[in-house]
PDB file of N, CA and C in Angstrom:
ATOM      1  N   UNK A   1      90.792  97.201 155.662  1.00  0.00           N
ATOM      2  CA  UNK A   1      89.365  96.945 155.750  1.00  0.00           C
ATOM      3  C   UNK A   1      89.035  95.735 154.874  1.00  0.00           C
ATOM      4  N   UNK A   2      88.430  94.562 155.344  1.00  0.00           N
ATOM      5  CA  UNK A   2      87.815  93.613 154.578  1.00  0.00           C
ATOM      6  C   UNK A   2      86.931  93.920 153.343  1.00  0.00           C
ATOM      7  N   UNK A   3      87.188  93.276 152.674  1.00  0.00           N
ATOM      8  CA  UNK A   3      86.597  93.398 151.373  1.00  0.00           C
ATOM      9  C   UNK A   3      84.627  92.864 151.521  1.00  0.00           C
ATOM     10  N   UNK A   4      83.779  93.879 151.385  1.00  0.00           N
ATOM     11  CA  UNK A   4      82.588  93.076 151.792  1.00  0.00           C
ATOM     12  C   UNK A   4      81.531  92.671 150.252  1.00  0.00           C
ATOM     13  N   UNK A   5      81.279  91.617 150.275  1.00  0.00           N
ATOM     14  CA  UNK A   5      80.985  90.744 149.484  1.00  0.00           C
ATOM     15  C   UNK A   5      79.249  90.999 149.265  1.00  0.00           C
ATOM     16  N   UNK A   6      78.891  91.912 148.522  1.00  0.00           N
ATOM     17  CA  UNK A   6      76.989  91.917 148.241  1.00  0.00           C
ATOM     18  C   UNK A   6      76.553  91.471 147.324  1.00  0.00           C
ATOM     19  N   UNK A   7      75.042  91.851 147.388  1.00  0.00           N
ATOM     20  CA  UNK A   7      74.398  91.060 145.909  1.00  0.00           C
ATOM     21  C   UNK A   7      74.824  92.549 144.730  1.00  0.00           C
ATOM     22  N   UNK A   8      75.624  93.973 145.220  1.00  0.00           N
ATOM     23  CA  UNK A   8      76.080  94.819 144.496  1.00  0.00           C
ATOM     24  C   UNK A   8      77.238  94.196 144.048  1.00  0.00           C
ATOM     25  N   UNK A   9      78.191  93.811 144.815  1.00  0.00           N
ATOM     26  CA  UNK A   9      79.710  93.561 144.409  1.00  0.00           C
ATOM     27  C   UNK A   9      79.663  91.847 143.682  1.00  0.00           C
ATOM     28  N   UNK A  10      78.422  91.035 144.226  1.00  0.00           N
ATOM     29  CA  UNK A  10      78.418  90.094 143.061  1.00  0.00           C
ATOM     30  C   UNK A  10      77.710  90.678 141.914  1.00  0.00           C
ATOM     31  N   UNK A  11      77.045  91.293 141.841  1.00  0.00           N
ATOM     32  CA  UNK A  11      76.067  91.458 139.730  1.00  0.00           C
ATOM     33  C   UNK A  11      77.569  92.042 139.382  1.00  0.00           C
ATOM     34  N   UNK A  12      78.081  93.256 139.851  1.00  0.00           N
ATOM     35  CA  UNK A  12      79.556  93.954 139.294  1.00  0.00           C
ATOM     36  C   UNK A  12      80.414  92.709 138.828  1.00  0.00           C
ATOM     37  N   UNK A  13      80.874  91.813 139.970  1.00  0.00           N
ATOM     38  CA  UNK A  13      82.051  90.838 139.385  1.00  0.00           C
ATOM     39  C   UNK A  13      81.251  90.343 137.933  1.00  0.00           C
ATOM     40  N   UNK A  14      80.020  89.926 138.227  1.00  0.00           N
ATOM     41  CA  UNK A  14      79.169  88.852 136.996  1.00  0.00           C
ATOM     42  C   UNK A  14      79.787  89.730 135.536  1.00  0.00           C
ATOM     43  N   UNK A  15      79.529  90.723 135.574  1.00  0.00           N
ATOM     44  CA  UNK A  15      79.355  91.399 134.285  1.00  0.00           C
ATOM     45  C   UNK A  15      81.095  92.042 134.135  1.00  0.00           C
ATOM     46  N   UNK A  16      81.733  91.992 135.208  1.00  0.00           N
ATOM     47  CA  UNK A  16      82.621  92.139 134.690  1.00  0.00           C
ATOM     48  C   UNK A  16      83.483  91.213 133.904  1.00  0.00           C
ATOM     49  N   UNK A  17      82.842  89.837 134.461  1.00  0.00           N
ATOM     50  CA  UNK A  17      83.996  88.665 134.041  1.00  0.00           C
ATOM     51  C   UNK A  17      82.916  87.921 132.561  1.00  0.00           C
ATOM     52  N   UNK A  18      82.311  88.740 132.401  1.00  0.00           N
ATOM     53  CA  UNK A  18      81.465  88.365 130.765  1.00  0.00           C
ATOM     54  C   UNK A  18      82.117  88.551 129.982  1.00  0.00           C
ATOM     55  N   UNK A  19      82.330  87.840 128.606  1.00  0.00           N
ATOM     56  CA  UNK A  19      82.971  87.846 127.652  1.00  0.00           C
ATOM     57  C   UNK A  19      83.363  88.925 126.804  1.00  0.00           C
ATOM     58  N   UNK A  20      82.173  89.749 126.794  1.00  0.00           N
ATOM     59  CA  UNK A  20      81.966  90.890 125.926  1.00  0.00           C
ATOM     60  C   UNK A  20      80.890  91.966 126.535  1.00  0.00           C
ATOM     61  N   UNK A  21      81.390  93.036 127.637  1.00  0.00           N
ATOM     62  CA  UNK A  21      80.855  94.018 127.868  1.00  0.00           C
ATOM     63  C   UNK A  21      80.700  95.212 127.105  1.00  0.00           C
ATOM     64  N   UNK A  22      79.201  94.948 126.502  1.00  0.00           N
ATOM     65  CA  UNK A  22      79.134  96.347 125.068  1.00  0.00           C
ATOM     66  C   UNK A  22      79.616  97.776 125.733  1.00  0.00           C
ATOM     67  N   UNK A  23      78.591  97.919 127.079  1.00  0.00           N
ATOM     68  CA  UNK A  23      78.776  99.426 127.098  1.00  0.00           C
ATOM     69  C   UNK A  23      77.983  99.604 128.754  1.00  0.00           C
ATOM     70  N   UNK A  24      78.820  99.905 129.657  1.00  0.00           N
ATOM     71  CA  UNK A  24      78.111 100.437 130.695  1.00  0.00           C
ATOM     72  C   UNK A  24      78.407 101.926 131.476  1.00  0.00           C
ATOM     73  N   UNK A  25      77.488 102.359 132.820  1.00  0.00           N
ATOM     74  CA  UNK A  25      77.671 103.389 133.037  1.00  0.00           C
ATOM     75  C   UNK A  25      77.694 102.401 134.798  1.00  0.00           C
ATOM     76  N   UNK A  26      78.371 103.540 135.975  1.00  0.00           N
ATOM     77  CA  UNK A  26      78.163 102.986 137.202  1.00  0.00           C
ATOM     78  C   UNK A  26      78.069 104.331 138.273  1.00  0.00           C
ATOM     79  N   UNK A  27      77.982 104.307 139.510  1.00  0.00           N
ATOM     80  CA  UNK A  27      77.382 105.741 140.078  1.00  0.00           C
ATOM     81  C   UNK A  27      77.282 105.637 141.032  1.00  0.00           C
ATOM     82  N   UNK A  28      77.369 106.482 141.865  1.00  0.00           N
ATOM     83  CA  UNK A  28      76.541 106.437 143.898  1.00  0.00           C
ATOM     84  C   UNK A  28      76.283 108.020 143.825  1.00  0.00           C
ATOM     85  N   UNK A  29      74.916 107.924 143.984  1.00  0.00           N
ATOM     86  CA  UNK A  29      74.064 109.156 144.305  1.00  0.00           C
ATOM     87  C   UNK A  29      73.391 109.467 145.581  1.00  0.00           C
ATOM     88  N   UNK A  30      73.790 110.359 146.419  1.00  0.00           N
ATOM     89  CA  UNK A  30      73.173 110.761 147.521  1.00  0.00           C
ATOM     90  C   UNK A  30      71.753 110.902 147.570  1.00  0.00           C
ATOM     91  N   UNK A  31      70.727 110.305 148.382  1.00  0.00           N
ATOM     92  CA  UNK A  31      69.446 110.585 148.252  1.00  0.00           C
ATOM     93  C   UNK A  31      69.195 111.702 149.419  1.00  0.00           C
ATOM     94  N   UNK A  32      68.202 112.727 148.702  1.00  0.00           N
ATOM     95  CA  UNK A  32      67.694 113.318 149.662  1.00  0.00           C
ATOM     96  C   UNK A  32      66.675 113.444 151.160  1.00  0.00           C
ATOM     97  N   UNK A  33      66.987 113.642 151.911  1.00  0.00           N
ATOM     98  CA  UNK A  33      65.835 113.233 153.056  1.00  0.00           C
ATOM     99  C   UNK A  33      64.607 113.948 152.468  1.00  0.00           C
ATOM    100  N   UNK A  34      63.334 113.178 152.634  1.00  0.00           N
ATOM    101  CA  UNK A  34      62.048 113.581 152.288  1.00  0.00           C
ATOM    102  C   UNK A  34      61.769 113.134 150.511  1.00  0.00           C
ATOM    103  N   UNK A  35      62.237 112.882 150.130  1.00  0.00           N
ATOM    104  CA  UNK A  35      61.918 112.633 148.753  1.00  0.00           C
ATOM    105  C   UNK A  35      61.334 111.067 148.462  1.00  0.00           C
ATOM    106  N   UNK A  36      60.105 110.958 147.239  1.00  0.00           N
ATOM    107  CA  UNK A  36      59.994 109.284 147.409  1.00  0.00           C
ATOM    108  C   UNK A  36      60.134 109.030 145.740  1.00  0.00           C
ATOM    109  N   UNK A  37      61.709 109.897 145.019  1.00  0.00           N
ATOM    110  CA  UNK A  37      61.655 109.153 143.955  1.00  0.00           C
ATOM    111  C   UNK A  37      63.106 110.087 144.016  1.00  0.00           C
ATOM    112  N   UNK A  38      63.816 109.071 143.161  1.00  0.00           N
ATOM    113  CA  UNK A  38      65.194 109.677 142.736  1.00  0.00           C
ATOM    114  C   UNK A  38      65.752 109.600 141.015  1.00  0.00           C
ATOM    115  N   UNK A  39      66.092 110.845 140.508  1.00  0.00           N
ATOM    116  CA  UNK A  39      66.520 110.642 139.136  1.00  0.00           C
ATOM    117  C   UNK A  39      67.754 110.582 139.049  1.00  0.00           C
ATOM    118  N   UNK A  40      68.847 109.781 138.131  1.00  0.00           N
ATOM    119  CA  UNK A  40      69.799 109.455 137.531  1.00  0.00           C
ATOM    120  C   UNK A  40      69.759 109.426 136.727  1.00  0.00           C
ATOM    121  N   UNK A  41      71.284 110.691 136.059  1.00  0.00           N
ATOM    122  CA  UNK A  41      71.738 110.895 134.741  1.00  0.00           C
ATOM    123  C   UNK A  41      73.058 110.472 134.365  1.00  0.00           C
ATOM    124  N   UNK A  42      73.361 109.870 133.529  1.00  0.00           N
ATOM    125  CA  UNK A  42      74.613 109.221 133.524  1.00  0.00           C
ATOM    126  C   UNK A  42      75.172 110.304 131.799  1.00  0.00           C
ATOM    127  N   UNK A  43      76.347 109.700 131.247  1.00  0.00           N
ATOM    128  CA  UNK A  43      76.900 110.227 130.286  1.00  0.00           C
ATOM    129  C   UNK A  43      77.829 109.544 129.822  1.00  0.00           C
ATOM    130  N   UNK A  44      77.704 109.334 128.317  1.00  0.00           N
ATOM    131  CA  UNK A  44      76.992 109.383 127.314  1.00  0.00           C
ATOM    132  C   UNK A  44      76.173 108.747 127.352  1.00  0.00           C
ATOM    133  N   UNK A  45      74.648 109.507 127.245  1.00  0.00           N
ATOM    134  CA  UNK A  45      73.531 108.289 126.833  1.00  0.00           C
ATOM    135  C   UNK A  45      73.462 106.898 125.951  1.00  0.00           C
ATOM    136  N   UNK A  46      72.905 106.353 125.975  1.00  0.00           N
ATOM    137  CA  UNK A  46      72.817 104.893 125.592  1.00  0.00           C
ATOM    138  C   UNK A  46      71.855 105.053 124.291  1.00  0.00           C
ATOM    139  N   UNK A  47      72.142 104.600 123.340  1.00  0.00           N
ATOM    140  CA  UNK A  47      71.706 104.853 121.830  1.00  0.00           C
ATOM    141  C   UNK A  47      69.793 104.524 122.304  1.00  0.00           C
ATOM    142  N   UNK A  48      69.551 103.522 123.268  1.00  0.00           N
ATOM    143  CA  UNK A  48      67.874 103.579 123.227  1.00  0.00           C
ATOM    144  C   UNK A  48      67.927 102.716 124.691  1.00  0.00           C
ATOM    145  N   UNK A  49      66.629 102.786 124.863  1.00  0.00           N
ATOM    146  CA  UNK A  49      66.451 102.646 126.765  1.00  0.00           C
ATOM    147  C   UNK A  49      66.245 101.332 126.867  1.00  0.00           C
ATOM    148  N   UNK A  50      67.079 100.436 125.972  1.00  0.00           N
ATOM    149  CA  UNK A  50      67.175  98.949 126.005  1.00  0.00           C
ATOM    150  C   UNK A  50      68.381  98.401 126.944  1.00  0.00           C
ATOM    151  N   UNK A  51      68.481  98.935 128.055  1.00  0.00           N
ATOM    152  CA  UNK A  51      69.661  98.842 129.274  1.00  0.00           C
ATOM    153  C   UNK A  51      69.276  98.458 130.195  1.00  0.00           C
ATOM    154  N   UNK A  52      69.913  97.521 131.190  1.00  0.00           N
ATOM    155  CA  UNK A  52      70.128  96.761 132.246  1.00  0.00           C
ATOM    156  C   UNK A  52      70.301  97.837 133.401  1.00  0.00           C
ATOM    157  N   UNK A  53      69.559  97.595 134.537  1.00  0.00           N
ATOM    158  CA  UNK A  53      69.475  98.698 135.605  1.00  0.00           C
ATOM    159  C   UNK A  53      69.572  97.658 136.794  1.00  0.00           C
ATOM    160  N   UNK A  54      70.623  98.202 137.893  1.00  0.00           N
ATOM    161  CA  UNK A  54      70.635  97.474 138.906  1.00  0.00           C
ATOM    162  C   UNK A  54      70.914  98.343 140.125  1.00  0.00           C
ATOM    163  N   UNK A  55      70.154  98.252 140.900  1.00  0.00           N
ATOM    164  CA  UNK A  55      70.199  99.490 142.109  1.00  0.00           C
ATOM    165  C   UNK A  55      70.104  99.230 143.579  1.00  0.00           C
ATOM    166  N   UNK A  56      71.339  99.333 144.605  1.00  0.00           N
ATOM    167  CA  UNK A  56      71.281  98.634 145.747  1.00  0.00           C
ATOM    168  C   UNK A  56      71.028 100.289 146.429  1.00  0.00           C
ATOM    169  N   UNK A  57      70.839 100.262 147.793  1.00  0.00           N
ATOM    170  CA  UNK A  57      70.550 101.765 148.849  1.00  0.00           C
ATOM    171  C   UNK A  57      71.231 101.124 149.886  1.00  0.00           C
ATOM    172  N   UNK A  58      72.073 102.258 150.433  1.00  0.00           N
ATOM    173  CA  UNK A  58      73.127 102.392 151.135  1.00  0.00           C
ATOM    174  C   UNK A  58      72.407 102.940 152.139  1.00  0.00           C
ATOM    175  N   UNK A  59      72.777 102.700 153.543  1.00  0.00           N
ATOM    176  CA  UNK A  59      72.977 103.467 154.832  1.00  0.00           C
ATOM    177  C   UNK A  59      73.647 103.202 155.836  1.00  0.00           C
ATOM    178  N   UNK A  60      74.733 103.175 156.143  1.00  0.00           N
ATOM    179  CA  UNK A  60      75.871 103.139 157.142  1.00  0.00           C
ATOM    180  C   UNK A  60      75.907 103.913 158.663  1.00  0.00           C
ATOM    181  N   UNK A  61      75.276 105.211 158.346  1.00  0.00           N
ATOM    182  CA  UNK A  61      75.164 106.230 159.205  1.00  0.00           C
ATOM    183  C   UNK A  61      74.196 105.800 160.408  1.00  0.00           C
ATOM    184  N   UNK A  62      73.057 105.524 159.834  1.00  0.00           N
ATOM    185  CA  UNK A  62      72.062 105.542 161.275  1.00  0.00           C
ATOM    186  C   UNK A  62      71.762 104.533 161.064  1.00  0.00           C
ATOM    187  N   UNK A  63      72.419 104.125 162.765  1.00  0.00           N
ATOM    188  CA  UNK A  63      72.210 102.435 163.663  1.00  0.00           C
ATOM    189  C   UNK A  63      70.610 101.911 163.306  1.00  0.00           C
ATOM    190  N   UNK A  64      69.397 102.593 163.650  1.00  0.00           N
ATOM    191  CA  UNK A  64      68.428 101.755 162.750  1.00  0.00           C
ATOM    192  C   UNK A  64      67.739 102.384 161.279  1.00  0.00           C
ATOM    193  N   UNK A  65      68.593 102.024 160.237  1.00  0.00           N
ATOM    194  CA  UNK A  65      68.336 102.685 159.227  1.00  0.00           C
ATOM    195  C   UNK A  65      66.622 101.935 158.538  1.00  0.00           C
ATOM    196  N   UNK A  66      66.083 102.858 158.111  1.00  0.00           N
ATOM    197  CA  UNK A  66      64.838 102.091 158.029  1.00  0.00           C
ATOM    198  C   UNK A  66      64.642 101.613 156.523  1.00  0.00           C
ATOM    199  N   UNK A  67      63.954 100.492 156.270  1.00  0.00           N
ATOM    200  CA  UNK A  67      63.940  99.810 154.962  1.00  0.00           C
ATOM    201  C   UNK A  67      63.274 100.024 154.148  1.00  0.00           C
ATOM    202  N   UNK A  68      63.558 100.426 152.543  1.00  0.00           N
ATOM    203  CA  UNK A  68      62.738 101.055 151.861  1.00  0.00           C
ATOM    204  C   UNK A  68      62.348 100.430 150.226  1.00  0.00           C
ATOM    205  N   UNK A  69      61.512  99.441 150.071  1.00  0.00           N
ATOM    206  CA  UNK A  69      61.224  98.867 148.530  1.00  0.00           C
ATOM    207  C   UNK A  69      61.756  99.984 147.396  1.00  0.00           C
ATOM    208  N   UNK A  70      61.598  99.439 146.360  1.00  0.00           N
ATOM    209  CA  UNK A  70      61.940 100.749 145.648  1.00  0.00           C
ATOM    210  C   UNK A  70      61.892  99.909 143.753  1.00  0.00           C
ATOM    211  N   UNK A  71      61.140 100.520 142.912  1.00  0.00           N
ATOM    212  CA  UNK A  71      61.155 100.086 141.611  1.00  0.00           C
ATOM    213  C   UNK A  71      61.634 101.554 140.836  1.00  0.00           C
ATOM    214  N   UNK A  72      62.141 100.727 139.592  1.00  0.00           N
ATOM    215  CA  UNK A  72      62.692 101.083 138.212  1.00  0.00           C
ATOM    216  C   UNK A  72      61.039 102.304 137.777  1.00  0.00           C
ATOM    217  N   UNK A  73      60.710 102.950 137.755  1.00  0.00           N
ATOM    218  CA  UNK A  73      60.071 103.143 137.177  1.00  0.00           C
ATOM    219  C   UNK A  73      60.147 104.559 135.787  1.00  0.00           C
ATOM    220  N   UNK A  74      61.181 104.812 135.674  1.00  0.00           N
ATOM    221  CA  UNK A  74      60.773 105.619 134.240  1.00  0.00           C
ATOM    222  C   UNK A  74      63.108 104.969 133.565  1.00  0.00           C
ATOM    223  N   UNK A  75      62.762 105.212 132.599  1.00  0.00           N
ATOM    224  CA  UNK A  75      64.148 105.160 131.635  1.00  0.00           C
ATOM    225  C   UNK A  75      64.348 105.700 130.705  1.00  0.00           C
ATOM    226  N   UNK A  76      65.459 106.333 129.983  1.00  0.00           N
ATOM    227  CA  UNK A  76      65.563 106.797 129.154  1.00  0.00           C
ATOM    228  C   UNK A  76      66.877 107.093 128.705  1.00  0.00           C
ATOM    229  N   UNK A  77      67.269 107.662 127.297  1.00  0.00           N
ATOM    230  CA  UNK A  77      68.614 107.203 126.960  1.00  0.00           C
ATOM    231  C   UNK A  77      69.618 107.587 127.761  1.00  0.00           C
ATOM    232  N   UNK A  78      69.563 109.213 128.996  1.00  0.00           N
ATOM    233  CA  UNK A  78      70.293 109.592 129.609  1.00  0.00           C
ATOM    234  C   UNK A  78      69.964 109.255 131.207  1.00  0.00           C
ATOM    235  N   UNK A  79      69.268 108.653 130.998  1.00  0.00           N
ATOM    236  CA  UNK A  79      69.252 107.850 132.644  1.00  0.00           C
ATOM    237  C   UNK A  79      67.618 107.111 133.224  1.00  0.00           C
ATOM    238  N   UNK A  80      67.321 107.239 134.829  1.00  0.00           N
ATOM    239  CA  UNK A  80      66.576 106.721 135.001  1.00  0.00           C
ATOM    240  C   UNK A  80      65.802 107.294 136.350  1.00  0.00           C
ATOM    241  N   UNK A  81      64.406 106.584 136.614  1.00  0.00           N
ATOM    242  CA  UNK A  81      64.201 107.459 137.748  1.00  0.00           C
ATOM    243  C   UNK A  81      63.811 105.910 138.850  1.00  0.00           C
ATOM    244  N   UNK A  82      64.493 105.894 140.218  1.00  0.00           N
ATOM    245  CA  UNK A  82      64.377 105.320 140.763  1.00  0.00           C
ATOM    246  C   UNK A  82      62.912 105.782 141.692  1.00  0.00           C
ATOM    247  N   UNK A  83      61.855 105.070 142.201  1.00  0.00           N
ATOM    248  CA  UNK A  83      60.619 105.414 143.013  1.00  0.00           C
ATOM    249  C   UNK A  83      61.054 104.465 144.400  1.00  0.00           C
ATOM    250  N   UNK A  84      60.132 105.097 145.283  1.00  0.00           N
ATOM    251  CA  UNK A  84      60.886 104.737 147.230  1.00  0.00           C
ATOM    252  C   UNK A  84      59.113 104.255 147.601  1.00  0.00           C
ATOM    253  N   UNK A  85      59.094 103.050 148.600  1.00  0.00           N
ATOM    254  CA  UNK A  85      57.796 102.801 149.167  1.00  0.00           C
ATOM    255  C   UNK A  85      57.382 104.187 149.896  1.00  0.00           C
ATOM    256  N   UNK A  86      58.104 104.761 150.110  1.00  0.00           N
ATOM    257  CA  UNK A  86      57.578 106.019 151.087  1.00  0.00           C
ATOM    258  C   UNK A  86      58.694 107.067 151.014  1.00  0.00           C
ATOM    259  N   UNK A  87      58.403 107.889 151.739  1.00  0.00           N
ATOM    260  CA  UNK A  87      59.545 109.162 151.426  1.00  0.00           C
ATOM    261  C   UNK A  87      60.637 108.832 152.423  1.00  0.00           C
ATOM    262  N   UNK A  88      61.639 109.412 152.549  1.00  0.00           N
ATOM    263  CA  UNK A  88      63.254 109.064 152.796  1.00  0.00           C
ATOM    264  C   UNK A  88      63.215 109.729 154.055  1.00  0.00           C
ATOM    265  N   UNK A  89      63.493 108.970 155.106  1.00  0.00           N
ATOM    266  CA  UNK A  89      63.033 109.929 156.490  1.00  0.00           C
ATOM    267  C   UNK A  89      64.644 109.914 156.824  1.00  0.00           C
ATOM    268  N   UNK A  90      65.870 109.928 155.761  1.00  0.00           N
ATOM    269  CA  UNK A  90      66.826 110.841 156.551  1.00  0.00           C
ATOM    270  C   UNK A  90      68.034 110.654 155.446  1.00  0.00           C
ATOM    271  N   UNK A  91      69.197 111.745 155.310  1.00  0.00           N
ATOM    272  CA  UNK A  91      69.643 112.366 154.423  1.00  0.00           C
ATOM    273  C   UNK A  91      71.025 111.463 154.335  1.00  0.00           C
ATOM    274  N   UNK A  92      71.019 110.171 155.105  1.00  0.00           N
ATOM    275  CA  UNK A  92      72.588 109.551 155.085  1.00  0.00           C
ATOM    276  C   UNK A  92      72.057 107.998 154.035  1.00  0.00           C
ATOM    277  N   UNK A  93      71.204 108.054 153.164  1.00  0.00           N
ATOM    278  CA  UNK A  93      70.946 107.084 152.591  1.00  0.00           C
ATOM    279  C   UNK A  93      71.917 107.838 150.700  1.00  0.00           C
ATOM    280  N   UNK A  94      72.447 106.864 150.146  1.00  0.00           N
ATOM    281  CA  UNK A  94      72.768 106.824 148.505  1.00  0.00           C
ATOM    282  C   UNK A  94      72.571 105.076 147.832  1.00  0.00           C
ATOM    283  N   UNK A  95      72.194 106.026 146.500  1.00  0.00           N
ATOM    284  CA  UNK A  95      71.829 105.054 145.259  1.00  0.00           C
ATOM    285  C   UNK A  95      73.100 104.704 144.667  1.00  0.00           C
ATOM    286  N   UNK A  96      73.479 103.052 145.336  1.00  0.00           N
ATOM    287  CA  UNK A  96      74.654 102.365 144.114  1.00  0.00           C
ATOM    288  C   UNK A  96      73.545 102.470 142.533  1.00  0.00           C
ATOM    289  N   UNK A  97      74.051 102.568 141.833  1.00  0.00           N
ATOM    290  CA  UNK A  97      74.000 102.134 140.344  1.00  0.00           C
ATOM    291  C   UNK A  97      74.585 101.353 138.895  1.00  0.00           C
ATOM    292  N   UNK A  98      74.020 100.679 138.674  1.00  0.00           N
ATOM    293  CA  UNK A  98      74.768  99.903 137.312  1.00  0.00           C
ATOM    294  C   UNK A  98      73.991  99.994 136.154  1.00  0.00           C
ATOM    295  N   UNK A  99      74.347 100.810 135.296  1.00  0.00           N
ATOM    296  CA  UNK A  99      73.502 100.444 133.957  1.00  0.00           C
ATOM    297  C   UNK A  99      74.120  99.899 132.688  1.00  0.00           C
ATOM    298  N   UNK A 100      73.471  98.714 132.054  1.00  0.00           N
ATOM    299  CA  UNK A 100      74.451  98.013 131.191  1.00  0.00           C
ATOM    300  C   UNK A 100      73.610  98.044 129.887  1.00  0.00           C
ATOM    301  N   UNK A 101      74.172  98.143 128.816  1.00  0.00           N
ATOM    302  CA  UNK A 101      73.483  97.904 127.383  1.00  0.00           C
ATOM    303  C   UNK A 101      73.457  96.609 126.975  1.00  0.00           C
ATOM    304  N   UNK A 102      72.411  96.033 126.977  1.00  0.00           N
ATOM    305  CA  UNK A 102      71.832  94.613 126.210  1.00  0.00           C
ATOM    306  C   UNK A 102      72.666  94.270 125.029  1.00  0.00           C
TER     307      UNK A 102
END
């Protein structure tokens, strides 16, 4: 299978090929159908909610998967809560994740 090239698999290379990576966490979380916010907990928390969050949404499954905005809106040392323009009208969508310490 070809290797496919995103704006996920470029921020990953970026930070991987940085000089000095303090401390990160990474993840794919299944989203639920019907829901218009998703929480992520990672481990070990991050000493304070001064971390880098980067979040792409997956759907492979259904031929017209429908498109969904989506902001950062809460953080904290053990994770974060992702918010959806509208609720999730089907259960084959997941949250890539990257969280990096400043």
């Amino acid at each position: 299978m070809p290797y496919k090239y995103n704006v996920f698999t470029r921020a990953l290379d970026y930070y991987r090929s940085r000089d000095a990576i303090v401390d990160w966490r990474k993840g794919a979380q299944a989203i639920p159908e019907g829901v218009d916010s998703i929480s992520v907990t990672f481990a070990p928390a991050f000493p304070d909610t001064n971390y880098l969050v980067i979040v792409t949404m997956e759907n492979v499954e259904d031929s017209l998967a429908s498109i969904y905005s989506y902001n950062i809106t809460a953080k904290h040392t053990e994770g974060f809560t992702v918010s959806f323009s509208g609720e999730i009208d089907s259960g084959n969508y997941k949250l890539n994740w990257i969280a990096q310490e400043h």
